[in-house]
N, C-alpha and C. Protein backbone atom coordinates (compact mmCIF):
# COMPACT_ATOMS: atom_id res chain seq x y z
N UNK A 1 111.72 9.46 127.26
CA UNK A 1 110.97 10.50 126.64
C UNK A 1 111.75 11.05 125.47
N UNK A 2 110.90 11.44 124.46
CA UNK A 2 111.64 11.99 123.28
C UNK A 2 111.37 13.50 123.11
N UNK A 3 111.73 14.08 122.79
CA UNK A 3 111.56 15.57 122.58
C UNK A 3 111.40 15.66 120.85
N UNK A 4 110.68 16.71 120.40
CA UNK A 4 110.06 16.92 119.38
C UNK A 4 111.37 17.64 118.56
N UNK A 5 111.24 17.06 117.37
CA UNK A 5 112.33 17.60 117.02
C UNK A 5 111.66 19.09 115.91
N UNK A 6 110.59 18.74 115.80
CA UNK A 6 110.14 19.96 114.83
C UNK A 6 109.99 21.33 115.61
N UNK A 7 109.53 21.06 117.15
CA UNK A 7 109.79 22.05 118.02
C UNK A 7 111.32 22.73 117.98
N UNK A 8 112.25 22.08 118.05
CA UNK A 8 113.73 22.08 117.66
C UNK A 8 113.95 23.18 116.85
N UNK A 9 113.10 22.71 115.45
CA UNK A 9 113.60 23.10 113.97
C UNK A 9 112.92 24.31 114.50
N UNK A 10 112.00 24.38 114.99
CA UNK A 10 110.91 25.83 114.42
C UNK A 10 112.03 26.84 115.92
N UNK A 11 112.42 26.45 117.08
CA UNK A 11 113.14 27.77 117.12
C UNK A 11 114.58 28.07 116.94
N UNK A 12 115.25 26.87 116.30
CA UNK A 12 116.03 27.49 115.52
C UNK A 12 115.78 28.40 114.10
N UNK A 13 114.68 28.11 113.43
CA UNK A 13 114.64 29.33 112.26
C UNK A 13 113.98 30.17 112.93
N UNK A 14 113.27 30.48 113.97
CA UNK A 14 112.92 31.77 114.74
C UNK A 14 114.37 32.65 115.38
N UNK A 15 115.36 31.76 115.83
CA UNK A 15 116.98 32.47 115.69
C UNK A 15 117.73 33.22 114.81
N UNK A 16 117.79 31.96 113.88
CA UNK A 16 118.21 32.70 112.95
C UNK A 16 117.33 33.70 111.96
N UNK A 17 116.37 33.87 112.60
CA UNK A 17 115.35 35.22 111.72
C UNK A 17 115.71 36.20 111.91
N UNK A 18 116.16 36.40 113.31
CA UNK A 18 116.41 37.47 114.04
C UNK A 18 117.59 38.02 113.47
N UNK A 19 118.81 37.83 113.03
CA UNK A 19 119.34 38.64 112.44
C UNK A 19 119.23 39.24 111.53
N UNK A 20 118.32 38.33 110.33
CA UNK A 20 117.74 38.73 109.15
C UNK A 20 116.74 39.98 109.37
N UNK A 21 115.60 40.00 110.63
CA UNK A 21 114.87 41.14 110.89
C UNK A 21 115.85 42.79 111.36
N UNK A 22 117.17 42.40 111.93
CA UNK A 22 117.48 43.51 112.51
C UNK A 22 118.42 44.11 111.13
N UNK A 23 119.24 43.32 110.36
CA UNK A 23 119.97 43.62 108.94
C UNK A 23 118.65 44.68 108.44
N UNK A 24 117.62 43.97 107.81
CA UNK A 24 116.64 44.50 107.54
C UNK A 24 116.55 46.32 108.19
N UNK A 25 116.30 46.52 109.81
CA UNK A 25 115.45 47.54 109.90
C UNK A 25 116.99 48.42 109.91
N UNK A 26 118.07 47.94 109.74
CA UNK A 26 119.18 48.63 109.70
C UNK A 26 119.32 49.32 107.79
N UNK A 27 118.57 48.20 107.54
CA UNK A 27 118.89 48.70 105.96
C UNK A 27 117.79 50.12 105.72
N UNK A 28 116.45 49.66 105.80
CA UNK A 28 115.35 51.02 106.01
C UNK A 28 115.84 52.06 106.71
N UNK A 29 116.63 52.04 107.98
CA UNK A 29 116.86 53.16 108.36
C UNK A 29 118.08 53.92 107.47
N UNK A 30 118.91 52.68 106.97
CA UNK A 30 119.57 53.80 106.32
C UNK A 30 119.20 54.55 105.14
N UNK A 31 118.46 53.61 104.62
CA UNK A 31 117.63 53.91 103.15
C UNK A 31 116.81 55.71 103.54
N UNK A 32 116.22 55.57 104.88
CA UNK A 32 115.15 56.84 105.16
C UNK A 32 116.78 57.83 105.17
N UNK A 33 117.46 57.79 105.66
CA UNK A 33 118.77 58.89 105.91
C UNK A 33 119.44 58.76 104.62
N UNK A 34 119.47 58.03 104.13
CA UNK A 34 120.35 58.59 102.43
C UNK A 34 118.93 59.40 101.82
N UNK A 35 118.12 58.87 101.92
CA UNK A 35 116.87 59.68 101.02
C UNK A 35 116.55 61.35 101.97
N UNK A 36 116.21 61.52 103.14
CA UNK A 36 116.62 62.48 103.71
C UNK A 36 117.67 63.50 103.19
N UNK A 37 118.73 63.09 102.85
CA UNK A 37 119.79 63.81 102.95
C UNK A 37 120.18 64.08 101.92
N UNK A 38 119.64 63.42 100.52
CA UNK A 38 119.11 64.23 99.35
C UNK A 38 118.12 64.86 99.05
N UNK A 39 117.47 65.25 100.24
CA UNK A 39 116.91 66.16 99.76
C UNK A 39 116.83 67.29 100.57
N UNK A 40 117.63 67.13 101.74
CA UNK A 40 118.36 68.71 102.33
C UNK A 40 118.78 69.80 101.67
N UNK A 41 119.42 69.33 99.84
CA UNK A 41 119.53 70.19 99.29
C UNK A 41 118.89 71.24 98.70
N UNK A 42 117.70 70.71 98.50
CA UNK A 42 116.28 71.01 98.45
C UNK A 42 115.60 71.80 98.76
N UNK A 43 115.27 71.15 100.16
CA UNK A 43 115.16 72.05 101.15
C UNK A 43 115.57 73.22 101.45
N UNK A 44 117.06 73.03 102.00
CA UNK A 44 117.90 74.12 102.10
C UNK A 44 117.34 75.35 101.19
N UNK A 45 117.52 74.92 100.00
CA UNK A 45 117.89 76.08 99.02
C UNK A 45 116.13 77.11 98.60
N UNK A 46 115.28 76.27 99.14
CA UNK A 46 114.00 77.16 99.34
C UNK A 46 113.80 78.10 100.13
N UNK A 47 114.43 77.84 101.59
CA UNK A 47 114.45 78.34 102.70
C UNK A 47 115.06 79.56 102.13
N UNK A 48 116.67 79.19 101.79
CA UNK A 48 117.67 80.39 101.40
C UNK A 48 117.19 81.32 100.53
N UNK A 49 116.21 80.70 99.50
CA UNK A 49 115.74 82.21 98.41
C UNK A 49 114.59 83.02 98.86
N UNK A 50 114.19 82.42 100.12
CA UNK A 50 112.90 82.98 100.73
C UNK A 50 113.74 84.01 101.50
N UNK A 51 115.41 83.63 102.23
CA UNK A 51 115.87 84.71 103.05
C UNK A 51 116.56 85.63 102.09
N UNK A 52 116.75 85.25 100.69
CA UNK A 52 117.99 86.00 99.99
C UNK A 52 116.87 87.07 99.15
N UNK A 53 115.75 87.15 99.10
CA UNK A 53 114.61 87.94 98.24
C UNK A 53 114.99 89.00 98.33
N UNK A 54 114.86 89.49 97.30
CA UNK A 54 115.50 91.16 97.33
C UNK A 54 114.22 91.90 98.09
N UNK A 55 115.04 93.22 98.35
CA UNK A 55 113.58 93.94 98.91
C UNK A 55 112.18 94.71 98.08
N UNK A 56 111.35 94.71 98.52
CA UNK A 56 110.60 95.42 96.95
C UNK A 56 109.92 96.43 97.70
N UNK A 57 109.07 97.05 96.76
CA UNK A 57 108.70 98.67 96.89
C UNK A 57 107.38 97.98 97.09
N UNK A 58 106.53 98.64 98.51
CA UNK A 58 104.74 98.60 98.53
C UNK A 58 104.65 100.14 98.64
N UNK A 59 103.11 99.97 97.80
CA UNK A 59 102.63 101.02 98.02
C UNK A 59 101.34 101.33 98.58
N UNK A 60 100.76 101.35 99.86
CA UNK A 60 99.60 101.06 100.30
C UNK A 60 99.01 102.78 100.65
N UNK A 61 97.37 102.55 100.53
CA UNK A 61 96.73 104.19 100.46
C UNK A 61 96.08 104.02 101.61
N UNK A 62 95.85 105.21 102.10
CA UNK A 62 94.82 105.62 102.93
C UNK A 62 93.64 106.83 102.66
N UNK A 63 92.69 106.69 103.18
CA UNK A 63 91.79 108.21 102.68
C UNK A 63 91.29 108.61 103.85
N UNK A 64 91.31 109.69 104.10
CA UNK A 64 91.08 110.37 105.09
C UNK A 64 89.64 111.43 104.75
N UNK A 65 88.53 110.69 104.72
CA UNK A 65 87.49 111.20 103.62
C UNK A 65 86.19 111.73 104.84
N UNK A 66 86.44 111.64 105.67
CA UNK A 66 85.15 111.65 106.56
C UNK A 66 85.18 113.27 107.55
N UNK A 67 84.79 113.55 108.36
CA UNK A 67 84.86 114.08 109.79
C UNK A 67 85.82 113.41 110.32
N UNK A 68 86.65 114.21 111.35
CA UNK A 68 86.76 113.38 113.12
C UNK A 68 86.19 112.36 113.69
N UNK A 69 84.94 112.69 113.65
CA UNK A 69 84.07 111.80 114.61
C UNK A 69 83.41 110.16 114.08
N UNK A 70 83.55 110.58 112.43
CA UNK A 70 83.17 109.45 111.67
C UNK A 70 85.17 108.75 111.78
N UNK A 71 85.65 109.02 111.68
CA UNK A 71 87.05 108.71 111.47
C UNK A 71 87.56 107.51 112.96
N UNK A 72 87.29 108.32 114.20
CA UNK A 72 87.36 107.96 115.32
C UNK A 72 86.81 106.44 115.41
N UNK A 73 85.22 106.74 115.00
CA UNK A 73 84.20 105.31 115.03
C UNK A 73 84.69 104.53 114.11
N UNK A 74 85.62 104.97 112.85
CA UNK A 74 86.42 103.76 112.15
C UNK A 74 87.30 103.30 112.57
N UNK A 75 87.98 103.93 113.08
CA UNK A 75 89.40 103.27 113.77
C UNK A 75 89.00 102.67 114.75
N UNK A 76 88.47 102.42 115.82
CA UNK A 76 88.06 101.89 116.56
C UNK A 76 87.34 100.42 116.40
N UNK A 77 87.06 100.12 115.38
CA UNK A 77 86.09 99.18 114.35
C UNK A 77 87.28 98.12 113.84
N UNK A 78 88.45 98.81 113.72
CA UNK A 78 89.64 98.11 113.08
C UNK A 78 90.63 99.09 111.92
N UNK A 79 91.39 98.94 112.15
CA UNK A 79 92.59 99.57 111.23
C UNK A 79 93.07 98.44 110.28
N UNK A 80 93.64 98.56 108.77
CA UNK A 80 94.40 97.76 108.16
C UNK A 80 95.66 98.42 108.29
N UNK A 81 96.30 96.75 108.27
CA UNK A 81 97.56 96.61 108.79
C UNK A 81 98.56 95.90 107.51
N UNK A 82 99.40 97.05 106.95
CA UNK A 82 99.90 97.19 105.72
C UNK A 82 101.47 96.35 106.34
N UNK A 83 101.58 95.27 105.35
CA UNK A 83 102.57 94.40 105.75
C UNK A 83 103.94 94.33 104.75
N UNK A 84 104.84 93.94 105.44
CA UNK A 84 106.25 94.28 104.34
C UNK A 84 107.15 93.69 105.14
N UNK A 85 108.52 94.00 104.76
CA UNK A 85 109.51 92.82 105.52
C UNK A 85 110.80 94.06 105.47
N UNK A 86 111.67 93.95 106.23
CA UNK A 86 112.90 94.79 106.43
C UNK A 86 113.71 94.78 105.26
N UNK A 87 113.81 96.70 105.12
CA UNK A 87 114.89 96.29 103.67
C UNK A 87 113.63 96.85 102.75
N UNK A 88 112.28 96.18 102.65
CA UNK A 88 111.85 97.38 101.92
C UNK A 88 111.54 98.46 101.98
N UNK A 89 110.91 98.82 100.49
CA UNK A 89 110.58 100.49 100.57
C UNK A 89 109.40 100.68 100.58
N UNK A 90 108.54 101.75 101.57
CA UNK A 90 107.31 101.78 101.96
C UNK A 90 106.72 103.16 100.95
N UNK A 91 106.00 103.38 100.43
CA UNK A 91 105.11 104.21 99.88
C UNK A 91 103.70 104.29 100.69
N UNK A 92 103.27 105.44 101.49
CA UNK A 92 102.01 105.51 101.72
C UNK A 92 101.59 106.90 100.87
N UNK A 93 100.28 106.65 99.86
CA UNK A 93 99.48 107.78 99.41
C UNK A 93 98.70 107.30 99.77
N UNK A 94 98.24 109.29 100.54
CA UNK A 94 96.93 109.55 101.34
C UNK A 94 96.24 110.64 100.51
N UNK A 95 94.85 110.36 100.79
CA UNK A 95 94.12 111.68 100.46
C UNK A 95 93.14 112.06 101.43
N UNK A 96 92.50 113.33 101.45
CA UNK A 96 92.32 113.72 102.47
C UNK A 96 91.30 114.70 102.14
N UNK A 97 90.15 114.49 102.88
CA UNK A 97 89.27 116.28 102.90
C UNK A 97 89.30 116.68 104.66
N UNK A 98 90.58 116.45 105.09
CA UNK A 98 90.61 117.40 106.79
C UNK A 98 91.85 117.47 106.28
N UNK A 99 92.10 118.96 106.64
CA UNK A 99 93.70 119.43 106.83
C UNK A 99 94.49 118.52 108.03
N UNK A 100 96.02 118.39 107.57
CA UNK A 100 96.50 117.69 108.98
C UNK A 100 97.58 117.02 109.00
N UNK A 101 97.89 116.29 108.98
CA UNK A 101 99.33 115.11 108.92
C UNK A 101 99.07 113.97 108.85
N UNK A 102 99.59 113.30 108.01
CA UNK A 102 99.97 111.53 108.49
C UNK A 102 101.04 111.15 108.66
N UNK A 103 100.90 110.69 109.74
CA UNK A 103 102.72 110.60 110.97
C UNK A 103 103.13 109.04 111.24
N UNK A 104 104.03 108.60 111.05
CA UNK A 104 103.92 107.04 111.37
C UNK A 104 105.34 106.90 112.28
N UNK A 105 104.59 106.48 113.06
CA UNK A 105 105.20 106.52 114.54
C UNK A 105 106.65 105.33 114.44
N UNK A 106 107.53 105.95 115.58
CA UNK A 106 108.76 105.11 115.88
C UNK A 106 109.65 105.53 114.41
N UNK A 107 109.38 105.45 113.17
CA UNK A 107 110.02 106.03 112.20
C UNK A 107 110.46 106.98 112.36
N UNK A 108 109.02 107.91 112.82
CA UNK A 108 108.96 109.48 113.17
C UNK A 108 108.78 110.15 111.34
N UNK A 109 108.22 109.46 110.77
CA UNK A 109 108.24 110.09 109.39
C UNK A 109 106.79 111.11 109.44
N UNK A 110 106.47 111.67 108.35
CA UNK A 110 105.09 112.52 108.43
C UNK A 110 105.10 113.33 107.42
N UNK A 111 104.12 113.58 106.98
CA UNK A 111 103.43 114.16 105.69
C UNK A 111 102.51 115.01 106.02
N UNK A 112 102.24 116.50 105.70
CA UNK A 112 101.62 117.34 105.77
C UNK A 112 100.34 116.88 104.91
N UNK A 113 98.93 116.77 105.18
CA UNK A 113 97.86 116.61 104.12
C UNK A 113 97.43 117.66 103.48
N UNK A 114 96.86 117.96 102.52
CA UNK A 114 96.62 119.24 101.30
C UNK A 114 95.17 118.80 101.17
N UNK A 115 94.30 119.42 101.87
CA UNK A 115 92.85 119.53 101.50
C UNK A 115 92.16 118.85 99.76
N UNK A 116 91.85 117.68 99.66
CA UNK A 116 91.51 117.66 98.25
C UNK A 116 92.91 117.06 97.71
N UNK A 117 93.94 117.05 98.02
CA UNK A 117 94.78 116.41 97.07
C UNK A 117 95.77 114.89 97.75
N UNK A 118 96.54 114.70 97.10
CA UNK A 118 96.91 112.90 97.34
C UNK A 118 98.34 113.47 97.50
N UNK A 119 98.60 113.16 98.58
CA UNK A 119 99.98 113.14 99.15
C UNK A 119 101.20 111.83 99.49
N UNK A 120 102.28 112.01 99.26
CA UNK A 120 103.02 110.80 98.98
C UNK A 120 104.06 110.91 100.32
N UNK A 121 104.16 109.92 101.48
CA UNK A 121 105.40 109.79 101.99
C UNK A 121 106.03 108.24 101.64
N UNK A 122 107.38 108.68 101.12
CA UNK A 122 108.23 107.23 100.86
C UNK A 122 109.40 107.51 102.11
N UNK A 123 109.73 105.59 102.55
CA UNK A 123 110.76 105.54 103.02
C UNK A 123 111.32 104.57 103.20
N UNK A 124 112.85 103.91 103.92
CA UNK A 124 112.69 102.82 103.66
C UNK A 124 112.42 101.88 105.20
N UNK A 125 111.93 100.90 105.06
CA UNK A 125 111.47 99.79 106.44
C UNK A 125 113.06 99.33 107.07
N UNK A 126 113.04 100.19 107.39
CA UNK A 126 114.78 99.36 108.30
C UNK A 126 114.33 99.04 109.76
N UNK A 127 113.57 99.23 110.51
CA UNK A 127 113.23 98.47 111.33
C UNK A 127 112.13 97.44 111.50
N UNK A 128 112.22 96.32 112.67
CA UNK A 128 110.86 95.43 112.21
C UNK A 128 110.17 95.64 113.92
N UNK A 129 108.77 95.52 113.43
CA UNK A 129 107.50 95.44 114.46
C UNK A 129 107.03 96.19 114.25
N UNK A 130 105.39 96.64 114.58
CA UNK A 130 104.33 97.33 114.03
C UNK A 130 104.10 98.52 114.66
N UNK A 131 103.88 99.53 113.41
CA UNK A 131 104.04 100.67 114.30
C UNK A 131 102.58 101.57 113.69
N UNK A 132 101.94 101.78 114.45
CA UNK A 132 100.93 102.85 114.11
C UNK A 132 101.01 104.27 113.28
N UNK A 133 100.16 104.12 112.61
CA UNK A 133 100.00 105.23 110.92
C UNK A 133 98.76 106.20 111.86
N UNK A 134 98.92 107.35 111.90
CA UNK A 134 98.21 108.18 112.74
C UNK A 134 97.82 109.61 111.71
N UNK A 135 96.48 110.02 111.96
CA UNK A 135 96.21 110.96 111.32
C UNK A 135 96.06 111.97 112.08
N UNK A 136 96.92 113.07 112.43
CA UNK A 136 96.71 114.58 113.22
C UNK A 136 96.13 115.74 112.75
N UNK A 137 94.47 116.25 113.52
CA UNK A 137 94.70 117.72 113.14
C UNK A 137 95.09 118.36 113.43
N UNK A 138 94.66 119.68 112.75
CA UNK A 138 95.60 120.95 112.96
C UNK A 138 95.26 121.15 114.49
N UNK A 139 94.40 120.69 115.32
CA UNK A 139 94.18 120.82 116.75
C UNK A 139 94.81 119.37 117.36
N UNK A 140 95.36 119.03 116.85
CA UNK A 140 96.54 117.71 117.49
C UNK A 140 95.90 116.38 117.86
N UNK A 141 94.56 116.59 117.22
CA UNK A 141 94.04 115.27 117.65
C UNK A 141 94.08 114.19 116.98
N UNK A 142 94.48 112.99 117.39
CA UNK A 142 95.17 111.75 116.70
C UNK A 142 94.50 111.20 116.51
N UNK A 143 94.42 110.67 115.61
CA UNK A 143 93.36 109.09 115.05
C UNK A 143 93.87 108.18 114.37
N UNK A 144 93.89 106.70 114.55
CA UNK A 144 94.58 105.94 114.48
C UNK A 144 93.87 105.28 113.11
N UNK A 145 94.84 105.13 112.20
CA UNK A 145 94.35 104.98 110.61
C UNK A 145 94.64 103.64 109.88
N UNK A 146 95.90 103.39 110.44
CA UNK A 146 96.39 101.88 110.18
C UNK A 146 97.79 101.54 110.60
N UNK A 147 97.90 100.55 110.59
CA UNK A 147 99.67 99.95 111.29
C UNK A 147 100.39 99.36 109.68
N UNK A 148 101.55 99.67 110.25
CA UNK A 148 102.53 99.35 109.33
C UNK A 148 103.08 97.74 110.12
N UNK A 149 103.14 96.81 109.71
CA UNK A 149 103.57 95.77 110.19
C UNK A 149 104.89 95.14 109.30
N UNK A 150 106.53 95.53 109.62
CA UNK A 150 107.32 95.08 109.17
C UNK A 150 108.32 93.95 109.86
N UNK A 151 108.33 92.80 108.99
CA UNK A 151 108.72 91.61 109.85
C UNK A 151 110.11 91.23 109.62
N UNK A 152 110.98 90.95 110.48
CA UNK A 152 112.53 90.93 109.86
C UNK A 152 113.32 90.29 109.00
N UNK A 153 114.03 90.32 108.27
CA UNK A 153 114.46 89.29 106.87
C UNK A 153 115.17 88.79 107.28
């Protein structure tokens, strides 16, 4: 009996392929990790100016324009939730036709309201998580007006 010799040939170049296939996926992988790793720098340095941003000044309003009772049925409906990041400086102007306060909780900050006129409390966001903006009357009743939502740098 003779044995085929082209059978022979064909798995010896199926042998020797095999090193040629693994050289190969050794070369792509390194090719994906040198290319990767130029561009970590990249990367990196987006991340970093997103953490290195200086802090900036918001200034968000509220109006306190209604009744109690119309006020109540708004808050209840939904509050806006005035957003900023630690490190900045918060400005809330309010205006107001009910005498009363706007108090923003966990800060403990607060502003007396002036019937008819626009009142300014500034301060700065040194702590982070959301804290409720509350409107008090002169009979202590609270109504919830909007959240301050500060997220940490």
């Amino acid at each position: 009996m003779s044995r085929s010799t082209d059978g022979d040939d064909f798995m010896m170049a199926v042998e020797q392929a095999r090193p040629s296939r693994s050289i190969a996926a050794a070369l792509y992988i390194t090719l994906a990790l040198v290319l990767l790793g130029a561009m970590y720098p990249l990367l990196r340095k987006a991340s970093d100016d997103e953490a290195a941003r200086a802090p900036e000044a918001h200034t968000f309003r509220i109006d306190i324009s209604a009744d109690s009772d119309t006020l109540t049925q708004a808050a209840q409906s939904g509050v806006p939730v005035f957003k900023a990041r630690q490190g900045d400086t918060i400005t809330l102007v309010a205006t107001s036709t009910q005498p009363g306060s706007l108090h923003v909780h966990v800060y403990d900050r607060s502003v007396p309201l002036v019937q008819g006129s626009e009142v300014m409390l500034t301060f700065p966001a040194t702590t982070a998580g959301a804290f409720p903006i509350h409107w008090h009357d002169p009979q202590n009743l609270m109504i919830h007006m909007a959240i301050l939502e500060v997220q940490p740098r």
